[in-house]
PDB file of N, CA and C in Angstrom:
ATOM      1  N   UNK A   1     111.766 100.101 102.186  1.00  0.00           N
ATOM      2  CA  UNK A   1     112.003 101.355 102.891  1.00  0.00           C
ATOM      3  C   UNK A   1     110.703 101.785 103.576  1.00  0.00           C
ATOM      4  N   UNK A   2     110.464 102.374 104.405  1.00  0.00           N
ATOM      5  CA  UNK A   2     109.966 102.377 105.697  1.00  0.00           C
ATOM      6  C   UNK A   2     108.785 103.912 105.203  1.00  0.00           C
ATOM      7  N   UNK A   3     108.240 104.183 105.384  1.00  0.00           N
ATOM      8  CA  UNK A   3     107.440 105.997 105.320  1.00  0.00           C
ATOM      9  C   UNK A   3     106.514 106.007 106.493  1.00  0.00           C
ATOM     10  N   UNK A   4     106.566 107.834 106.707  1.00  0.00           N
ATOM     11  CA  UNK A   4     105.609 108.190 107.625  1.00  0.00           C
ATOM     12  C   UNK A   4     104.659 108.788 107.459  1.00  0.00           C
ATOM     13  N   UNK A   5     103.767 109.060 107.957  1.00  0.00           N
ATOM     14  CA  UNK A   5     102.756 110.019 107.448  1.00  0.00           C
ATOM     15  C   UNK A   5     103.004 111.359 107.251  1.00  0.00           C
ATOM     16  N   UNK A   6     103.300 112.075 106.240  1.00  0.00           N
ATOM     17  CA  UNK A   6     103.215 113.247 105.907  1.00  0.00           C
ATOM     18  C   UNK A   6     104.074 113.017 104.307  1.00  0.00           C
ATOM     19  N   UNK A   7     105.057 111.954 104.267  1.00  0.00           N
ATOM     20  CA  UNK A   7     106.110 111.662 103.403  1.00  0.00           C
ATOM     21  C   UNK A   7     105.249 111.469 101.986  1.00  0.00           C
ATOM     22  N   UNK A   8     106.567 112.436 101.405  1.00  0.00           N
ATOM     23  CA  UNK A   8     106.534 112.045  99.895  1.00  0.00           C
ATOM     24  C   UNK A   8     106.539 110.970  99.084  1.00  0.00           C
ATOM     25  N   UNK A   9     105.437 110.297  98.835  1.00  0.00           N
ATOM     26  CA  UNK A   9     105.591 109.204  98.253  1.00  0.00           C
ATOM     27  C   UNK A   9     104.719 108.664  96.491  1.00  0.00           C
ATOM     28  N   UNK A  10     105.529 107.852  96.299  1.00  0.00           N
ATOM     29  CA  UNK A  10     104.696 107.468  95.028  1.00  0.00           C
ATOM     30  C   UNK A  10     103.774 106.004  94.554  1.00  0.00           C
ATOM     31  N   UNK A  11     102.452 105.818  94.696  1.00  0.00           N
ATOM     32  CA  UNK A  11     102.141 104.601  94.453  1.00  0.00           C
ATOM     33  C   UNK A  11     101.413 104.388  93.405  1.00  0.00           C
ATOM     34  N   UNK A  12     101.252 102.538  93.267  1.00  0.00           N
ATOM     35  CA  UNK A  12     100.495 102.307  91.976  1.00  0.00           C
ATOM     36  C   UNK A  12      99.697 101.493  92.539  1.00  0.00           C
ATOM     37  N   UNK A  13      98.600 101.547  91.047  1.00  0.00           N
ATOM     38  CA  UNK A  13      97.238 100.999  91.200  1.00  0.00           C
ATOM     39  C   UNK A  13      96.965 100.572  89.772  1.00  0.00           C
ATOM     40  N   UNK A  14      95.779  99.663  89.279  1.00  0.00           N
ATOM     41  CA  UNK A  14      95.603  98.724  87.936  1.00  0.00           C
ATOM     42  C   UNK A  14      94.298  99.661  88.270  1.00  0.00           C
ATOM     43  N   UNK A  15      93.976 100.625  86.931  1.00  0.00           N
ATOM     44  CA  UNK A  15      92.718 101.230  87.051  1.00  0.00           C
ATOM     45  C   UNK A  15      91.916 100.017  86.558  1.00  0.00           C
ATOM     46  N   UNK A  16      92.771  99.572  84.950  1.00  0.00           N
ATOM     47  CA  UNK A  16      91.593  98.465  84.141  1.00  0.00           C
ATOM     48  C   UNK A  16      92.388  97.325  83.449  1.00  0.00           C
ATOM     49  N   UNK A  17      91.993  96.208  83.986  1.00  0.00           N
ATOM     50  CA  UNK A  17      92.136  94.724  83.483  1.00  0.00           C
ATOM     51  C   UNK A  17      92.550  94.458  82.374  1.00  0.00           C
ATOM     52  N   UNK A  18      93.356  94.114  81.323  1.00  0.00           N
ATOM     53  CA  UNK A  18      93.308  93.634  80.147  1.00  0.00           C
ATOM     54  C   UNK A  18      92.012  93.701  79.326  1.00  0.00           C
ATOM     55  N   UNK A  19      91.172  92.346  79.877  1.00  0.00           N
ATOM     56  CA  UNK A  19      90.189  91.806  79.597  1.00  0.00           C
ATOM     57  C   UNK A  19      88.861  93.088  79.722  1.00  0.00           C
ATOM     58  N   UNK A  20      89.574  94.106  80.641  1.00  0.00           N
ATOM     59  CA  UNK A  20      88.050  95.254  80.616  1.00  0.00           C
ATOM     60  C   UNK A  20      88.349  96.344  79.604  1.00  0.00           C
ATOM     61  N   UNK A  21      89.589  96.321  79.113  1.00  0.00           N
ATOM     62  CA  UNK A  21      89.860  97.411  78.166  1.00  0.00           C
ATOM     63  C   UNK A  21      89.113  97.789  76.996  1.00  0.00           C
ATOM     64  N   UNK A  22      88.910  98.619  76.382  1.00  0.00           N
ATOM     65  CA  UNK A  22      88.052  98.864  74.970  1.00  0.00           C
ATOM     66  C   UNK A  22      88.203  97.984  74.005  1.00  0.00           C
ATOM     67  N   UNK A  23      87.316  97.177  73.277  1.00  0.00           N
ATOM     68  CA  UNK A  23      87.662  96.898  71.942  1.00  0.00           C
ATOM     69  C   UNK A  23      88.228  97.553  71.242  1.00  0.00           C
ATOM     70  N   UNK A  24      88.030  99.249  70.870  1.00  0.00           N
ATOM     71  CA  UNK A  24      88.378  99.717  70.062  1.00  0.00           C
ATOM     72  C   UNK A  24      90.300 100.211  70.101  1.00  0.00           C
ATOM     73  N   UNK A  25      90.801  99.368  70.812  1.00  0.00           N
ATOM     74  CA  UNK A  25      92.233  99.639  71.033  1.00  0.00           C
ATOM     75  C   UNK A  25      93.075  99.060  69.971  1.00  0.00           C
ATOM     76  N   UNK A  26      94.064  99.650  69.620  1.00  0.00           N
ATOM     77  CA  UNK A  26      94.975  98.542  68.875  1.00  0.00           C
ATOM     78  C   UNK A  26      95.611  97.249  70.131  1.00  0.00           C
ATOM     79  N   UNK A  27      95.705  96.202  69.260  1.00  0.00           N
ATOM     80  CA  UNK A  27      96.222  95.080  70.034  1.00  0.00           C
ATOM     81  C   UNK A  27      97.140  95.168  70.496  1.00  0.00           C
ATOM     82  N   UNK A  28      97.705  95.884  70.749  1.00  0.00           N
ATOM     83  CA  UNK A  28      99.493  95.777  72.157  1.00  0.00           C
ATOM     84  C   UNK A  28      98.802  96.602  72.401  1.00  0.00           C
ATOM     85  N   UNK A  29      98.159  97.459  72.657  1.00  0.00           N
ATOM     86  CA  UNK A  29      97.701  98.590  74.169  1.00  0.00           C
ATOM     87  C   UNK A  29      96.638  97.408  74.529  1.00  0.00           C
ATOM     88  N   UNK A  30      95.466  96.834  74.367  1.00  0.00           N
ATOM     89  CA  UNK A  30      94.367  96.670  74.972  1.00  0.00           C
ATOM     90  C   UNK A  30      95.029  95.031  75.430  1.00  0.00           C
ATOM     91  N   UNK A  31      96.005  94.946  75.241  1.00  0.00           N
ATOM     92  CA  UNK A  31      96.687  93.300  75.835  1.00  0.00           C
ATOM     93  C   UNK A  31      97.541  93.639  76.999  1.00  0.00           C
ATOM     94  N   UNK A  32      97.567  95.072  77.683  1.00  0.00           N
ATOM     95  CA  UNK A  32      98.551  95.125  78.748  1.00  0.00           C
ATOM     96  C   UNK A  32      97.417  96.082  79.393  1.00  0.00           C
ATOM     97  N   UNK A  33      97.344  95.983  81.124  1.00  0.00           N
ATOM     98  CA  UNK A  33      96.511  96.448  82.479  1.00  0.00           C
ATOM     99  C   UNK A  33      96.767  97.929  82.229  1.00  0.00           C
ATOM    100  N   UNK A  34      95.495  98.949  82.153  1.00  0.00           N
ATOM    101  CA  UNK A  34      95.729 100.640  82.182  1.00  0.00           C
ATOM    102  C   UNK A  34      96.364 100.770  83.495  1.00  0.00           C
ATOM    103  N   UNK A  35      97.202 101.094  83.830  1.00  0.00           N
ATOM    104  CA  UNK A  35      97.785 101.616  85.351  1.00  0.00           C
ATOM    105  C   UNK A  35      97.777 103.152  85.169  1.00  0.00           C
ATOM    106  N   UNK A  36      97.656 103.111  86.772  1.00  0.00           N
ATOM    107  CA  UNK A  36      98.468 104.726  87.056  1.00  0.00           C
ATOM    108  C   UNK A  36      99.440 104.738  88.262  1.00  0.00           C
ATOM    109  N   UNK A  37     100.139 105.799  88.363  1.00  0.00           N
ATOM    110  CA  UNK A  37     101.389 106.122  89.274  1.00  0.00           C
ATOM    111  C   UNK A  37     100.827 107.920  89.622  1.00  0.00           C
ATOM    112  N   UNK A  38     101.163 107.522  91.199  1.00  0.00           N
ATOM    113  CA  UNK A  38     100.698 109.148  91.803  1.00  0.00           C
ATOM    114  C   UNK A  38     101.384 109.377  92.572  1.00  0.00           C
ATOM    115  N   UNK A  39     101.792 110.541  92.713  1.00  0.00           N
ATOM    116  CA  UNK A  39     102.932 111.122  93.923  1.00  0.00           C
ATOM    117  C   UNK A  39     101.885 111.772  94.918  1.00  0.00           C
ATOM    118  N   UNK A  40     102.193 111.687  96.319  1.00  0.00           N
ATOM    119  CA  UNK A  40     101.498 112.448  97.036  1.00  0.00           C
ATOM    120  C   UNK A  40     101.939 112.508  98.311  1.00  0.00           C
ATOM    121  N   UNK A  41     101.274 112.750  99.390  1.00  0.00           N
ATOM    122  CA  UNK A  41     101.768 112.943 100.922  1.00  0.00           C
ATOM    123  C   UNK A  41     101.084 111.483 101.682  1.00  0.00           C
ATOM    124  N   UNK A  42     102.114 110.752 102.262  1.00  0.00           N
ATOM    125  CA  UNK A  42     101.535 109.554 102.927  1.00  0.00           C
ATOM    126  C   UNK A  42     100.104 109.854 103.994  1.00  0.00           C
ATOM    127  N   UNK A  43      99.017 109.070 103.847  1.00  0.00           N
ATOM    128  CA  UNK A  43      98.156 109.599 104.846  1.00  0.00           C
ATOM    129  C   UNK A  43      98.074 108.480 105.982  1.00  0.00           C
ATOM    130  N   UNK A  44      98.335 107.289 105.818  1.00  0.00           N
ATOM    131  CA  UNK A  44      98.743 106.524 107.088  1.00  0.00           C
ATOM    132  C   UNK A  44      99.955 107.029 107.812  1.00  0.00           C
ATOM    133  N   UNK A  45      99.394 106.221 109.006  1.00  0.00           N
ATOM    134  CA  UNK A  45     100.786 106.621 110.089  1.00  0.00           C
ATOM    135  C   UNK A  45     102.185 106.339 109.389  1.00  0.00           C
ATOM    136  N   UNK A  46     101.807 105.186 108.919  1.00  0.00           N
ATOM    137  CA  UNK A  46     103.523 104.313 108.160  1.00  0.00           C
ATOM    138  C   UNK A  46     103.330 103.406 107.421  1.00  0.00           C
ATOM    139  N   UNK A  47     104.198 102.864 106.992  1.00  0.00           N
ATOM    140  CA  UNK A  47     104.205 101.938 105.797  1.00  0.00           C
ATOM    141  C   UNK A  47     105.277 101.505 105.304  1.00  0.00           C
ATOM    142  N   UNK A  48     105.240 100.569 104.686  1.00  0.00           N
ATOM    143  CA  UNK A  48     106.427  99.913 103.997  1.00  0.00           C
ATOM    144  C   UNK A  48     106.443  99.926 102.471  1.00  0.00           C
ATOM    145  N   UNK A  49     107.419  99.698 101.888  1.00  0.00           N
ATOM    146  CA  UNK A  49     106.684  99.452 100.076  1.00  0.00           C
ATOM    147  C   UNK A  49     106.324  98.464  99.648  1.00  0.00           C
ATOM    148  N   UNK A  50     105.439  98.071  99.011  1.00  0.00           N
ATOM    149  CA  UNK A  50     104.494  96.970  98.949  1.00  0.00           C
ATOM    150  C   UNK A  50     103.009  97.219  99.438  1.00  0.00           C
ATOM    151  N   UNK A  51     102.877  98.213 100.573  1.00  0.00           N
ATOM    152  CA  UNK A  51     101.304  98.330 101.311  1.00  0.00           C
ATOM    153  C   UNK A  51     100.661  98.618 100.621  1.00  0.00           C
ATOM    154  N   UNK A  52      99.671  98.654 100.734  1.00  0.00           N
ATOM    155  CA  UNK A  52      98.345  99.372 100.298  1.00  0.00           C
ATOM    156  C   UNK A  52      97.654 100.601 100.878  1.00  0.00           C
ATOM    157  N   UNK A  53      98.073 101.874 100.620  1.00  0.00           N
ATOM    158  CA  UNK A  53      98.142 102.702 101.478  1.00  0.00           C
ATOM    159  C   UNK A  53      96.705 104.157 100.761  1.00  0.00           C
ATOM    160  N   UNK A  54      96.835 105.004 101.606  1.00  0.00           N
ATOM    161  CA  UNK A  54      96.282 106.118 101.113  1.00  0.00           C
ATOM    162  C   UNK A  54      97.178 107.290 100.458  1.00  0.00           C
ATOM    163  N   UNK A  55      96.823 108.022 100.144  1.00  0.00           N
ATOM    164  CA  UNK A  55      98.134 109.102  99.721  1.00  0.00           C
ATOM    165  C   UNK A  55      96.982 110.491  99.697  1.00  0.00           C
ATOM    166  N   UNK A  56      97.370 111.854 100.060  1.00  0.00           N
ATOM    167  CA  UNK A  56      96.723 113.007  99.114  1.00  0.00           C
ATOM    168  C   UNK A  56      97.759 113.709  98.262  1.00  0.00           C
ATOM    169  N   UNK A  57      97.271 114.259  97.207  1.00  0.00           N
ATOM    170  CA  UNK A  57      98.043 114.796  96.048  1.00  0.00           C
ATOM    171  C   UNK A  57      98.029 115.981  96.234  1.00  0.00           C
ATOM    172  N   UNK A  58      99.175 117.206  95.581  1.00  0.00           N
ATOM    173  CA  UNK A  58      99.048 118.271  95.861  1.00  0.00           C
ATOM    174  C   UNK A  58      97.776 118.869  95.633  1.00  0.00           C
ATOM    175  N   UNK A  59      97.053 118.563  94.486  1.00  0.00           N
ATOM    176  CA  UNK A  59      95.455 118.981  94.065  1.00  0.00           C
ATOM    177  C   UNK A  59      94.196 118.480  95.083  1.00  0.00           C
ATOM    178  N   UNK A  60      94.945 117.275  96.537  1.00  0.00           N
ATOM    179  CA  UNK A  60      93.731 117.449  97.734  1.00  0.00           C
ATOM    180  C   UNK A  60      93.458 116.130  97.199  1.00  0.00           C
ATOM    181  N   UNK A  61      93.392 115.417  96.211  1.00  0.00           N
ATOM    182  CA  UNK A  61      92.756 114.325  96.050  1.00  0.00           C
ATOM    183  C   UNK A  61      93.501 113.212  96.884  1.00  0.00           C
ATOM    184  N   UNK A  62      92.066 112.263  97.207  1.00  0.00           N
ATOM    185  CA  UNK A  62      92.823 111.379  98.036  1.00  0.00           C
ATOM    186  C   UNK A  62      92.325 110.030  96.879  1.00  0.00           C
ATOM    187  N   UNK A  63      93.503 108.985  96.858  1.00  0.00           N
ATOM    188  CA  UNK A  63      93.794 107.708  96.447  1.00  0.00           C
ATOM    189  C   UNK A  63      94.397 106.833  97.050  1.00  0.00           C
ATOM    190  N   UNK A  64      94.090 105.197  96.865  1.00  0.00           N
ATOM    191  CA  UNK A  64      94.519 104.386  97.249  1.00  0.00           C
ATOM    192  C   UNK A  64      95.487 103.756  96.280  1.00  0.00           C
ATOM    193  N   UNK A  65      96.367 102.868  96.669  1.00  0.00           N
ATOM    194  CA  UNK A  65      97.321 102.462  95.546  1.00  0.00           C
ATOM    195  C   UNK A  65      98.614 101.770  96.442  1.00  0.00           C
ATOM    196  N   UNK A  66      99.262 100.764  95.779  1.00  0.00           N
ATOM    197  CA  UNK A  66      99.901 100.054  96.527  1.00  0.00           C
ATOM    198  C   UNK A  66     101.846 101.000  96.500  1.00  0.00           C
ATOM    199  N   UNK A  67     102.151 101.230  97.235  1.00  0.00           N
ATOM    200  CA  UNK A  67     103.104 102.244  97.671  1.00  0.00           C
ATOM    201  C   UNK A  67     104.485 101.512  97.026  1.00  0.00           C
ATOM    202  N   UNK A  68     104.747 102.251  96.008  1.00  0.00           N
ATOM    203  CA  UNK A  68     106.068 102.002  95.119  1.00  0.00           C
ATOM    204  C   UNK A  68     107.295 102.611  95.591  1.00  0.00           C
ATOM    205  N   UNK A  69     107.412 103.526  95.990  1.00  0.00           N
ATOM    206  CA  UNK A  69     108.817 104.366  96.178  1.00  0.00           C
ATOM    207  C   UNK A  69     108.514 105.526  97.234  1.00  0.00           C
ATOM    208  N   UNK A  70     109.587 105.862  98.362  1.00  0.00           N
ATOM    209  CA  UNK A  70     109.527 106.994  98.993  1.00  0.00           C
ATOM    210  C   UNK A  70     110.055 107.757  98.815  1.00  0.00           C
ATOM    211  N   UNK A  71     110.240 109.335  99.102  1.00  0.00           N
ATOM    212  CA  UNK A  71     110.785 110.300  98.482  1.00  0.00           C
ATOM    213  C   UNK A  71     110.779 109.832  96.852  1.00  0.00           C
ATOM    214  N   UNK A  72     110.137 109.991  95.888  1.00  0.00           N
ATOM    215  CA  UNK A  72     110.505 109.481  94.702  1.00  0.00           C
ATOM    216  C   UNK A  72     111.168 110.573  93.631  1.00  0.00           C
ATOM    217  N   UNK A  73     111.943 110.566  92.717  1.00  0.00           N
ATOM    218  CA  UNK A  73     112.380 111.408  92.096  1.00  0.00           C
ATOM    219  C   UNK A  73     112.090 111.832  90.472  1.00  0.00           C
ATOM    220  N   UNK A  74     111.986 113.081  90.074  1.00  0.00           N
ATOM    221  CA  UNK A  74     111.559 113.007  88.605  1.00  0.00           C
ATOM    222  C   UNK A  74     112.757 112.952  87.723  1.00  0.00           C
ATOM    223  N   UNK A  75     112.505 111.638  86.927  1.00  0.00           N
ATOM    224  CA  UNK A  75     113.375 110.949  86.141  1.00  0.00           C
ATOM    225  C   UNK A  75     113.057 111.193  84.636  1.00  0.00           C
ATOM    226  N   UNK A  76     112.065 112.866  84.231  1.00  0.00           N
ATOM    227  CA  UNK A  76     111.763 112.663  82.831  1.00  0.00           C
ATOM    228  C   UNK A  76     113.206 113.604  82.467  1.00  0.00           C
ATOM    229  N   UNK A  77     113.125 114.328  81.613  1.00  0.00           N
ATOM    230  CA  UNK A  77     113.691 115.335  80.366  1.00  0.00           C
ATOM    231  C   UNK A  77     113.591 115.338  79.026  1.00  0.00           C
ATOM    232  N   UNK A  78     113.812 116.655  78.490  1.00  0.00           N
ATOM    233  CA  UNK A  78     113.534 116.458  77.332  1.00  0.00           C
ATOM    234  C   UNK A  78     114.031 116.209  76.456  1.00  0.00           C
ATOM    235  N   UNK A  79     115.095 115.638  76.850  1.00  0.00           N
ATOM    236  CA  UNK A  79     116.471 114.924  75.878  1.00  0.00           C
ATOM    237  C   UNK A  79     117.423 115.841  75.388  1.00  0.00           C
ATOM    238  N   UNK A  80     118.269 115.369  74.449  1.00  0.00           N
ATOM    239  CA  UNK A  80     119.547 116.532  74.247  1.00  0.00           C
ATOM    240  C   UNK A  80     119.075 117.838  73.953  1.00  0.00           C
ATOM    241  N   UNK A  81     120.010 118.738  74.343  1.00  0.00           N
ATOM    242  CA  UNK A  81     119.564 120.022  73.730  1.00  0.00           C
ATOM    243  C   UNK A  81     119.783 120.323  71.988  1.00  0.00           C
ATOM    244  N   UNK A  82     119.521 121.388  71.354  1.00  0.00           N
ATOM    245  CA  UNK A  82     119.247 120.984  70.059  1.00  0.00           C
ATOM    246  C   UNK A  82     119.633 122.548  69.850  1.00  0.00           C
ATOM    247  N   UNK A  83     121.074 122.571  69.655  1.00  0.00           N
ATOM    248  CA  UNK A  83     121.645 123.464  69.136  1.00  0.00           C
ATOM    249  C   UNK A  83     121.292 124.619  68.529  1.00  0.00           C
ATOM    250  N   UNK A  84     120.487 124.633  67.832  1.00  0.00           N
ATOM    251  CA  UNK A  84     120.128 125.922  67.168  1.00  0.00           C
ATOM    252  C   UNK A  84     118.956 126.278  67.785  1.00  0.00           C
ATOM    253  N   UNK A  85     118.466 125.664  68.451  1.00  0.00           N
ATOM    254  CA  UNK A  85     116.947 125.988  69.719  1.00  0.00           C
ATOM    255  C   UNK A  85     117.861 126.841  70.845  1.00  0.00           C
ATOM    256  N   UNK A  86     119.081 126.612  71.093  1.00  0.00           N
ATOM    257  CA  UNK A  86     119.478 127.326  71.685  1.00  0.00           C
ATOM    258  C   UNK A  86     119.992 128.561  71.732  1.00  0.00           C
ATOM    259  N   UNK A  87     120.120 129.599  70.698  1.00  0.00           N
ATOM    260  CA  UNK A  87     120.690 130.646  70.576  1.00  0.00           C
ATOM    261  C   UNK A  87     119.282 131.649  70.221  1.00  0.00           C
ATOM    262  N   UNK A  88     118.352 130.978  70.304  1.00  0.00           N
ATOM    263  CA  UNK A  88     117.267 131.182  69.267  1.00  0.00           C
ATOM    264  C   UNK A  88     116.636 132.880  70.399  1.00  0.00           C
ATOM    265  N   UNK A  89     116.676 132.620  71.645  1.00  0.00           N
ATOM    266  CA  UNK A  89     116.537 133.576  72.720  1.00  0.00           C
ATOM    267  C   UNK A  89     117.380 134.522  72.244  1.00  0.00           C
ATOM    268  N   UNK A  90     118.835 134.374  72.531  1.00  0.00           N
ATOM    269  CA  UNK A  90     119.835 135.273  72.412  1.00  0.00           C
ATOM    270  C   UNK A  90     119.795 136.118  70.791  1.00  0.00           C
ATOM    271  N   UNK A  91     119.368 135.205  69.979  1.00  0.00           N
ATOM    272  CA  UNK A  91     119.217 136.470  68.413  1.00  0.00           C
ATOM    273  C   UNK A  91     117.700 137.230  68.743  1.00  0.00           C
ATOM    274  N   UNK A  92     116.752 136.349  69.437  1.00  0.00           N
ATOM    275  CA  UNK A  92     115.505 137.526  69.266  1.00  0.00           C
ATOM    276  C   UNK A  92     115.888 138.534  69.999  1.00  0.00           C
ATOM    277  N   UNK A  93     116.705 138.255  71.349  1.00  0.00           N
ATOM    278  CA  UNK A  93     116.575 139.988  71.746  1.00  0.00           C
ATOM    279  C   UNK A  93     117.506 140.692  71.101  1.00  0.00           C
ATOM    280  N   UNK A  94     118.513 140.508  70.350  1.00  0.00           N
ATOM    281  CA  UNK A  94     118.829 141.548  69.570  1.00  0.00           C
ATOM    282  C   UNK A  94     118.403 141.950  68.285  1.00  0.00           C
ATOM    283  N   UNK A  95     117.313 141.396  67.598  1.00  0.00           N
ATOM    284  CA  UNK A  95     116.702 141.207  67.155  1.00  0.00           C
ATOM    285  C   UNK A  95     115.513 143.283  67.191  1.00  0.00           C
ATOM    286  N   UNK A  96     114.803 142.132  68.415  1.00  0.00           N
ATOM    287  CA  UNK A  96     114.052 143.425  69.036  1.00  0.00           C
ATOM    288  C   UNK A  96     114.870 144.273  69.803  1.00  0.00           C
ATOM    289  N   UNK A  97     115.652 144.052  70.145  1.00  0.00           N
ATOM    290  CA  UNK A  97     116.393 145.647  70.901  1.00  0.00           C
ATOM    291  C   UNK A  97     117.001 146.363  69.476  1.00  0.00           C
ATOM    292  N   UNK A  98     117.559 145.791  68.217  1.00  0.00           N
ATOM    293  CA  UNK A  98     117.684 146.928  67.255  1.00  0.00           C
ATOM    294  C   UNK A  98     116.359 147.247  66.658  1.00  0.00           C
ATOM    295  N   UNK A  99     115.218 146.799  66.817  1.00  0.00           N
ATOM    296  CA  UNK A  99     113.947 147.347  66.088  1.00  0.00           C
ATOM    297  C   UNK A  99     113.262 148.084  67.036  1.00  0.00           C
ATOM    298  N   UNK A 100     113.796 148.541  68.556  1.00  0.00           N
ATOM    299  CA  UNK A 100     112.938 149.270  69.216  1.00  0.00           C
ATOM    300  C   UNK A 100     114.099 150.326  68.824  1.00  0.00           C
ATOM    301  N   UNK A 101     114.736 150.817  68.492  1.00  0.00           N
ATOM    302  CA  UNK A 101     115.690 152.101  68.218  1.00  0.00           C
ATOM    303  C   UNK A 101     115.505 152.828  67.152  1.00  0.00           C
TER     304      UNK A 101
END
């Protein structure tokens, strides 16, 4: 997919090597590359995914990083809701609205 300069985009970059990682890691973290992933505003004219592009982030910073996804979307949450977390609002204010009387 294709981007222009101004577009929302998300790319990656290998901050550190396997081999440059800390000794002091446990062995499955320091056996796989530190990466990062950044969302930001395309600063080349265009691009494709795969480039090697620039990006700035809402915080102004500018990075390089090879361009993963355009328009990209946030895919976290915080998983099911949890029933009794939910009413938990609705008893405090009655709660405090009979203790302000």
């Amino acid at each position: 997919m294709a981007a222009r300069k101004g577009d929302w985009v998300q790319i990656h970059s290998t901050i550190l090597k396997p081999q440059e990682r800390s000794e002091h890691l446990p062995e499955d973290t320091k056996n796989v590359p530190f990466e990062m992933r950044v969302k930001g505003f395309l600063v080349n004219e265009s691009a494709e995914v795969g480039d090697y592009v620039e990006i700035e982030t809402l915080s102004g910073r500018k990075i390089h990083g090879k361009l993963i996804e355009v328009n990209p979307k946030y895919r976290h949450d915080f998983g099911e809701p949890v029933p009794e977390l939910l009413k938990i609002g609705i008893e405090l204010r009655k709660i405090l609205d009979e203790t302000e009387r």
